[in-house]
Protein backbone atom coordinates (compact mmCIF):
# COMPACT_ATOMS: atom_id res chain seq x y z
CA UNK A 1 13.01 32.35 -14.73
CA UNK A 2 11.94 34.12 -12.20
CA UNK A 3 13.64 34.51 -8.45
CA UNK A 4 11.12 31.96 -6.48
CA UNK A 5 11.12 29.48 -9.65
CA UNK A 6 13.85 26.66 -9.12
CA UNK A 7 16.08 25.24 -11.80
CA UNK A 8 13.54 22.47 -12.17
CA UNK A 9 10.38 25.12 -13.13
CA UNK A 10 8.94 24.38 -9.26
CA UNK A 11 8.19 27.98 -7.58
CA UNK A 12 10.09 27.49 -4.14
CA UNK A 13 8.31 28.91 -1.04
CA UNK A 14 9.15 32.18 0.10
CA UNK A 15 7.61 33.13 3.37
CA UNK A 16 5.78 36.14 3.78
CA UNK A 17 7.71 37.80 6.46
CA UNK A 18 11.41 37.78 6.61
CA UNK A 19 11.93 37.11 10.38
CA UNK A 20 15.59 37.50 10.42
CA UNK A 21 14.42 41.73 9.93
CA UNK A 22 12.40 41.72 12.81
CA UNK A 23 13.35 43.52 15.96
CA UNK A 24 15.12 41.68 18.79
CA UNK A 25 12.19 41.85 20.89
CA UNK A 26 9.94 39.94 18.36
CA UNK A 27 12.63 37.52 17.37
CA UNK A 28 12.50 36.26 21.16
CA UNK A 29 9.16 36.57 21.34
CA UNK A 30 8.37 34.02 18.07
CA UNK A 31 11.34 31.38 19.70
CA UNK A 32 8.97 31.65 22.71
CA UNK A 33 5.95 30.38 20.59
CA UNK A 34 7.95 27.71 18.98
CA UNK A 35 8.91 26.96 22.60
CA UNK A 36 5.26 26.23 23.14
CA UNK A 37 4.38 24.69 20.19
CA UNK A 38 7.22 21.82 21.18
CA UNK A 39 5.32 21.79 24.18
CA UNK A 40 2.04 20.90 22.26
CA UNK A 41 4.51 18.22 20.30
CA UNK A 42 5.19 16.55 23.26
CA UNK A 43 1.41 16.76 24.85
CA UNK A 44 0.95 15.24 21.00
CA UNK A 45 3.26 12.15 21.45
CA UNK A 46 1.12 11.00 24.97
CA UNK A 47 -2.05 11.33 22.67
CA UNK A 48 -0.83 8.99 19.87
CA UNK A 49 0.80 6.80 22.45
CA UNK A 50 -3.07 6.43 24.51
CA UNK A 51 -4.20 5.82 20.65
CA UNK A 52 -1.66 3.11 20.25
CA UNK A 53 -3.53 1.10 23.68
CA UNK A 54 -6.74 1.47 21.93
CA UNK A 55 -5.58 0.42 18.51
CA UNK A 56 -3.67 -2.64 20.29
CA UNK A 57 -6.81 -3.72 22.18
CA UNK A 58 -9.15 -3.25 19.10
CA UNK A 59 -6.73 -5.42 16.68
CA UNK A 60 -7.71 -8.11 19.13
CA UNK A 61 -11.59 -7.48 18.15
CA UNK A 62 -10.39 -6.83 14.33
CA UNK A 63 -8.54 -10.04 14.28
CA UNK A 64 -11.46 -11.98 15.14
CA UNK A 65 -14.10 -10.88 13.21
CA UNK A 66 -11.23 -11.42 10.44
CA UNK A 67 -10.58 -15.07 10.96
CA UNK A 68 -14.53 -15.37 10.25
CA UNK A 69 -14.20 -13.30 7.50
CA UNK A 70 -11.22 -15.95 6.16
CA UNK A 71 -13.08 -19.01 7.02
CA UNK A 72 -16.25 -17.46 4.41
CA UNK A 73 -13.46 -16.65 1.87
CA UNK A 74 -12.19 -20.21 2.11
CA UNK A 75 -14.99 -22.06 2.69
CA UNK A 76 -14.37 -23.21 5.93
CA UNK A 77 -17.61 -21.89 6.66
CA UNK A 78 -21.12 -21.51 5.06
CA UNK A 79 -22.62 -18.58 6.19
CA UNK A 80 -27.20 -18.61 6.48
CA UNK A 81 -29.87 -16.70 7.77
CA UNK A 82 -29.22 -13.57 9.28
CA UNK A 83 -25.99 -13.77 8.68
CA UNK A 84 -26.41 -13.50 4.25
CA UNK A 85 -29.60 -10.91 5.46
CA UNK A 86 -27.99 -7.37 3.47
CA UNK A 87 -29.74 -4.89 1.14
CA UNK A 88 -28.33 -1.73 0.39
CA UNK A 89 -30.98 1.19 0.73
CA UNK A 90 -29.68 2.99 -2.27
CA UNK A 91 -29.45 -0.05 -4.88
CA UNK A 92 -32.73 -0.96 -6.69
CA UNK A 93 -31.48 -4.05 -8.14
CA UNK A 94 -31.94 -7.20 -6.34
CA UNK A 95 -29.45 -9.27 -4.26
CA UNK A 96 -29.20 -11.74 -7.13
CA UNK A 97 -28.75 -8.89 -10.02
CA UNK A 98 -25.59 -7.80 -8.15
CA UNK A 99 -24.29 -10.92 -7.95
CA UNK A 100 -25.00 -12.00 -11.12
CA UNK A 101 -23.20 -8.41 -12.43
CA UNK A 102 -20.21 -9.08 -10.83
CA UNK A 103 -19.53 -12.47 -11.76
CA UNK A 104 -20.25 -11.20 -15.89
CA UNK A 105 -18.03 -8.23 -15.42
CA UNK A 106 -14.60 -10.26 -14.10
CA UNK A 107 -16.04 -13.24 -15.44
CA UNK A 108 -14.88 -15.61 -13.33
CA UNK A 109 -16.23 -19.09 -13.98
CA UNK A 110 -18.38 -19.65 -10.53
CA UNK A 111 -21.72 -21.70 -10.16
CA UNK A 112 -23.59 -22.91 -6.87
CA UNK A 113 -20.88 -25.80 -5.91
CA UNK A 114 -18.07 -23.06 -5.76
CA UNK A 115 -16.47 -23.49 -2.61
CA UNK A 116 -15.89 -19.89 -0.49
CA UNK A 117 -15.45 -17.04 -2.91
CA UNK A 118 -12.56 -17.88 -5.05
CA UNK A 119 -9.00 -15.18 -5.74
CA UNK A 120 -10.43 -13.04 -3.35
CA UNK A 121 -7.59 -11.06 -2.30
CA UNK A 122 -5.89 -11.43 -6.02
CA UNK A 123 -9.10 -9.30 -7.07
CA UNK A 124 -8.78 -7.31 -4.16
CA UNK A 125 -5.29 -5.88 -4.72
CA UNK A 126 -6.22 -5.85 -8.45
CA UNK A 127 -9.56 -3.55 -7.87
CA UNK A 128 -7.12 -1.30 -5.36
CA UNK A 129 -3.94 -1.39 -7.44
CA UNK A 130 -4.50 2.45 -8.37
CA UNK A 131 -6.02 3.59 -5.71
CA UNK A 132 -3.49 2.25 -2.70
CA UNK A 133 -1.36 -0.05 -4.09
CA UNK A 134 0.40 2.34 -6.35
CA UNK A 135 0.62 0.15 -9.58
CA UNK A 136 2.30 -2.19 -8.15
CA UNK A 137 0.37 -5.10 -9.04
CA UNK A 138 1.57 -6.37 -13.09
CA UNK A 139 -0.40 -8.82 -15.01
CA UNK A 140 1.80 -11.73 -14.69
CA UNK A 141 1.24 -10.92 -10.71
CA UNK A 142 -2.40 -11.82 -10.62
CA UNK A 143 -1.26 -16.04 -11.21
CA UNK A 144 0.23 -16.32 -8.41
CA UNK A 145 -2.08 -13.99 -6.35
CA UNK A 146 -4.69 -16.66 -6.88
CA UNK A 147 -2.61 -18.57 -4.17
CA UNK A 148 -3.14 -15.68 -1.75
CA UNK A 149 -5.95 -16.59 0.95
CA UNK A 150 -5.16 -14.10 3.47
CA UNK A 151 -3.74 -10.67 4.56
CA UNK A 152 -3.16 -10.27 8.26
CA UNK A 153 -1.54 -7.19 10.57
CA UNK A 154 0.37 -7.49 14.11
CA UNK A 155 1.23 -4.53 15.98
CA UNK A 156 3.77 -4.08 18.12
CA UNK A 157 3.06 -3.25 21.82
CA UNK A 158 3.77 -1.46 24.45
CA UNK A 159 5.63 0.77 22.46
CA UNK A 160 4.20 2.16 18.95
CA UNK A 161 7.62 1.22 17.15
CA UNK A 162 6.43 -0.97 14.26
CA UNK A 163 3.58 -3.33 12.57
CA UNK A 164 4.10 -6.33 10.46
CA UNK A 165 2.40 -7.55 7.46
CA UNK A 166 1.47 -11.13 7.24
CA UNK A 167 0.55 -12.53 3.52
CA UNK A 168 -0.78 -16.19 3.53
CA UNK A 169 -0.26 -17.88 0.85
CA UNK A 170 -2.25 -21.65 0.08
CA UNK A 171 0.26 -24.56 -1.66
CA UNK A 172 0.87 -23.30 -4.98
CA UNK A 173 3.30 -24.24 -7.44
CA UNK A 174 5.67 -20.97 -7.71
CA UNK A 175 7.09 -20.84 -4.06
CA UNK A 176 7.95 -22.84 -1.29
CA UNK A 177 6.87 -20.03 1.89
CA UNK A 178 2.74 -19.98 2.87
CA UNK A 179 3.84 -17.11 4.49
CA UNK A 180 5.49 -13.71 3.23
CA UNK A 181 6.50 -10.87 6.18
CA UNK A 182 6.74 -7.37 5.59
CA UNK A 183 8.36 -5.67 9.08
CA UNK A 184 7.74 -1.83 9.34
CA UNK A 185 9.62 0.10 12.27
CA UNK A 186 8.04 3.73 13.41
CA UNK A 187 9.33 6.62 14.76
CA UNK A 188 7.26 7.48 17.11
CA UNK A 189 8.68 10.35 19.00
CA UNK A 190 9.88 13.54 17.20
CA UNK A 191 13.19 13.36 14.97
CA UNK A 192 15.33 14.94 17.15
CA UNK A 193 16.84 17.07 14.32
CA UNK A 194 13.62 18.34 13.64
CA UNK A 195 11.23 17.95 16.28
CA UNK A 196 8.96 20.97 15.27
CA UNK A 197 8.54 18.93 12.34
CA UNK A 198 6.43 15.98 13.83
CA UNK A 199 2.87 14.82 12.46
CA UNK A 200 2.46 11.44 14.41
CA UNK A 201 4.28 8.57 14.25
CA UNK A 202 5.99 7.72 10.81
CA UNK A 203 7.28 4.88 8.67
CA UNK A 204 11.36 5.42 8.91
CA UNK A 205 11.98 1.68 7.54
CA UNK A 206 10.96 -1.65 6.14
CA UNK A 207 12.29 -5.29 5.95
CA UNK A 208 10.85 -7.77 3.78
CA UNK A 209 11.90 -11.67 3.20
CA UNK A 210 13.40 -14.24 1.36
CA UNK A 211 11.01 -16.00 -1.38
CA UNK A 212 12.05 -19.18 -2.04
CA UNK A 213 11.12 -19.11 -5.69
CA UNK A 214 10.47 -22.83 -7.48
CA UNK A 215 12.73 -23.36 -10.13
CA UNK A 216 11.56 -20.85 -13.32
CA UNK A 217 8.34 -19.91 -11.48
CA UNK A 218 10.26 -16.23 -9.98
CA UNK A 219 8.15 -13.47 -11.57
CA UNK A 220 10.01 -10.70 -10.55
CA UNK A 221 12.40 -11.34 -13.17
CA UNK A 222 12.93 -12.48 -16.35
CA UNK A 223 15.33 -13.69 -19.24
CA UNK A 224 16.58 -10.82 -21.92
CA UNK A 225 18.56 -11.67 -25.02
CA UNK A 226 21.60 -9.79 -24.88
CA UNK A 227 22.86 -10.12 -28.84
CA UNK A 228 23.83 -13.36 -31.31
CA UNK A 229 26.55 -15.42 -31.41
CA UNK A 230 27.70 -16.13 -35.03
CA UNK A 231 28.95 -19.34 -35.61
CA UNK A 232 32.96 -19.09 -36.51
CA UNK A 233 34.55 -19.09 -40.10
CA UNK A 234 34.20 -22.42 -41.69
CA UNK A 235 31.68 -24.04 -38.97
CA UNK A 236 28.08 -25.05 -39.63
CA UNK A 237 26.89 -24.40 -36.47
CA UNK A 238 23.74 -22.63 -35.97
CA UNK A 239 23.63 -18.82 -33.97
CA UNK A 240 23.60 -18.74 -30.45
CA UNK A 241 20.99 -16.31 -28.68
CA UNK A 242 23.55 -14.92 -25.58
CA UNK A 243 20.59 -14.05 -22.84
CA UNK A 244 21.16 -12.48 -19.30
CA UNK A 245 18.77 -12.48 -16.28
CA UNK A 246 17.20 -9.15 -15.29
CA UNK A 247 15.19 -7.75 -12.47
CA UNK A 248 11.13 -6.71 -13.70
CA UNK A 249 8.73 -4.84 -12.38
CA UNK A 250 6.82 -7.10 -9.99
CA UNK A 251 4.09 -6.62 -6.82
CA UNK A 252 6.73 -9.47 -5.46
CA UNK A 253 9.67 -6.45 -5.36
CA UNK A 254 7.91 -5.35 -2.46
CA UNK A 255 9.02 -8.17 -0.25
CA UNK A 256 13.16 -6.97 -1.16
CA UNK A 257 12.84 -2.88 -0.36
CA UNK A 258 15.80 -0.91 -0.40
CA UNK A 259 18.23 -1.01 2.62
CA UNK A 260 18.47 2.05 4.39
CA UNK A 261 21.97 2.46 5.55
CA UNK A 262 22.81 2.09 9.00
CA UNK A 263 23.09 5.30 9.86
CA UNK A 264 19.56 6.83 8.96
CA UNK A 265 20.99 8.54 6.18
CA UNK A 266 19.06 8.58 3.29
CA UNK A 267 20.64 11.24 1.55
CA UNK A 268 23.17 8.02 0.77
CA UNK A 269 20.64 6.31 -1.23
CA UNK A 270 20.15 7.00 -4.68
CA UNK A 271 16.86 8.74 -5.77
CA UNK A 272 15.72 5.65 -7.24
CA UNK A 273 15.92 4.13 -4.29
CA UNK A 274 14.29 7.02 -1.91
CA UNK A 275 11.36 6.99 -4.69
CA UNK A 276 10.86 3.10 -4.55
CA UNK A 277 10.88 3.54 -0.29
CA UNK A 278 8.65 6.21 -0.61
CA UNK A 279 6.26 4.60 -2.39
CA UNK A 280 7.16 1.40 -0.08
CA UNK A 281 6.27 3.04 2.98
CA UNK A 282 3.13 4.48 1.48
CA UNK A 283 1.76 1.11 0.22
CA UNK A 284 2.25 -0.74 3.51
CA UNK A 285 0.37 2.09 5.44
CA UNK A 286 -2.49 1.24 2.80
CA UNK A 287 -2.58 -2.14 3.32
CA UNK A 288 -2.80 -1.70 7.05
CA UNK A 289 -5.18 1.10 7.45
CA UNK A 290 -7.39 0.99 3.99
CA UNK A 291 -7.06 -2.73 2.63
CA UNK A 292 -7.18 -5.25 5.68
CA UNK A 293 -9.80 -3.58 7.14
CA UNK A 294 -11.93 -3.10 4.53
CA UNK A 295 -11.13 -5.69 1.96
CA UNK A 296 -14.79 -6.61 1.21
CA UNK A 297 -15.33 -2.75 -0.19
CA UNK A 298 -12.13 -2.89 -2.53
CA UNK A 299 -13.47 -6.33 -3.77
CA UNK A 300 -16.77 -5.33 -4.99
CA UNK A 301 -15.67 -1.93 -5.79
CA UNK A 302 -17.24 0.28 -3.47
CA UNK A 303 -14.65 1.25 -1.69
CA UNK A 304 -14.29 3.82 -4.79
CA UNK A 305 -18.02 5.03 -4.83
CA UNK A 306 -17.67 7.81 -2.08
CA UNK A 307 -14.91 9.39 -4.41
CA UNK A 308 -17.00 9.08 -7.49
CA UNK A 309 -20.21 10.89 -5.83
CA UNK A 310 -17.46 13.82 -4.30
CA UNK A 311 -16.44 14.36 -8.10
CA UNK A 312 -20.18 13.92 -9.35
CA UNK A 313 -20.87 16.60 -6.51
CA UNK A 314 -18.34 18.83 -7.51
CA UNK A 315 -19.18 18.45 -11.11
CA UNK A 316 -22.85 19.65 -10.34
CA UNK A 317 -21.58 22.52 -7.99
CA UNK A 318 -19.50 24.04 -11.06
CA UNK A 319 -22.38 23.20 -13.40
CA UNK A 320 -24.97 25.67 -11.31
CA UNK A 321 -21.57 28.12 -11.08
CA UNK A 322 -21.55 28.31 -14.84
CA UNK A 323 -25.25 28.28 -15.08
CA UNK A 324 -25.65 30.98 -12.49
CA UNK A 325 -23.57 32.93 -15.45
């Protein structure tokens, strides 16, 4: 192993310059520049917080245009004219073709009396399970998604402290809530105990909510048999399966996170438990930046296609490489 490779097999960083060898002089004079670059930290936190009025007076616009958007996906409202007017330069195939496509690939059983476009969001967290959501969507999920006819966002305002997801859910037969919260709270000044550390305002916690599950309908766990029970000596009685209730791997989990402990310190938590927050705090940015804006685009799919042509492009760049060879 060698001296910058960790126990693990990682190579640990090891910066170029040691600066503790410098001369006095050029000690102070680097402290100076990180003097200045907390400077630029701080001219950094106005920015974000000027963002944070535009963001708040555009989620007004946003949430607009979305309620239209949920009135198509129910049915609420049949859109005509102008408004069903859209041809993609690139795609040769008709309007029709496509539609026709997409209802063979998931087939989903849809003629011309289906009412607003049916699981919607269920086969919009399904198409961006890998991409945003992390895996966190299972199979027996996708039943109850069906129930799902919305995904909304609130920020919080003035300050930039927090946003809360809002999942609306229709009457369905596994819980008694139409409405699941997800509450995240931001930092958005620099940690204190490392301020040169600060990239914008970041996830630091989350809260989720109670799910009044229907009796036998909870998904996020399940029924494990433990071992047999023999019958005693001398009794006819037939075995007993001894079973136990445990905890499974469910999109559902995401509405119980990990508590962070009062103090902010996560070094308390178990890894598990910093992994499942990381991955926490990564899935609700998604949802909020990537799939409420732009849940059309992870519904059909193309969403993905800009990443496909950047791989097609680089495959063709290292083609000509090994061509040029």
């Amino acid at each position: 192993m060698s001296d910058n490779e960790s126990s693990d097999g990682e190579v640990e960083f090891c910066p170029a310059i040691d600066i503790s060898s410098l001369p006095t002089v050029v000690q102070n004079r680097v402290k100076a520049l990180k003097n200045l670059q907390l400077e630029t930290i701080k001219a950094e936190c106005e920015y974000y917080k000027e963002v944070h009025k535009l963001d708040v007076k555009y989620q007004k616009m946003y949430d607009e245009i979305n309620k239209r958007r949920t009135n198509i996906i129910s049915g609420a409202y049949e859109p005509s004219g102008a408004e069903i007017e859209w041809k993609d330069p690139e795609d040769e195939e008709s309007d029709a073709d496509v539609v026709s496509n997409g209802v063979d690939k998931l087939k989903i059983d849809m003629d011309e009396n289906t009412k607003g476009i049916p699981k919607f969001w269920m086969h919009t967290l399904k198409n961006a399970n890998s991409d945003s959501m992390m895996e966190l969507v299972e199979d027996h999920d996708e039943q109850v998604l069906e129930y799902l006819s919305d995904i909304t966002v609130k920020l919080n305002h003035p300050a930039n402290n927090g946003f809360t997801l809002f999942f609306h859910f229709n009457e369905n037969p596994y819980f008694n809530n139409t409405v699941l919260t997800k509450e995240y709270t931001l930092r958005e000044d620099p940690d204190p105990d490392a301020p040169l550390e600060f990239d914008g305002p970041e996830i630091i916690s989350c809260t989720g909510c109670t799910i009044n599950w229907k009796e036998g309908k909870d998904v996020t766990k399940s029924i494990a048999k433990v071992k047999k029970l023999k019958s005693k000596k001398g009794k006819q009685s037939p075995e007993k399966d001894v079973t136990k209730e445990v905890k499974v791997d469910s999109f559902f989990n995401f509405f119980s996170p990990p508590q962070i402990p009062e103090d902010g310190k996560e070094d308390e938590m178990s890894d598990e438990d910093r992994a499942t927050l990381a991955v926490d705090f990564d899935v609700g940015f998604a949802i909020k930046e990537k799939l409420i804006p732009r849940a059309v685009l992870y519904y059909t799919g193309e969403a993905f296609e800009d990443d496909d042509e950047d791989f097609e492009d680089c495959e063709t760049e290292e083609e000509s490489d090994d061509g040029d060879n």
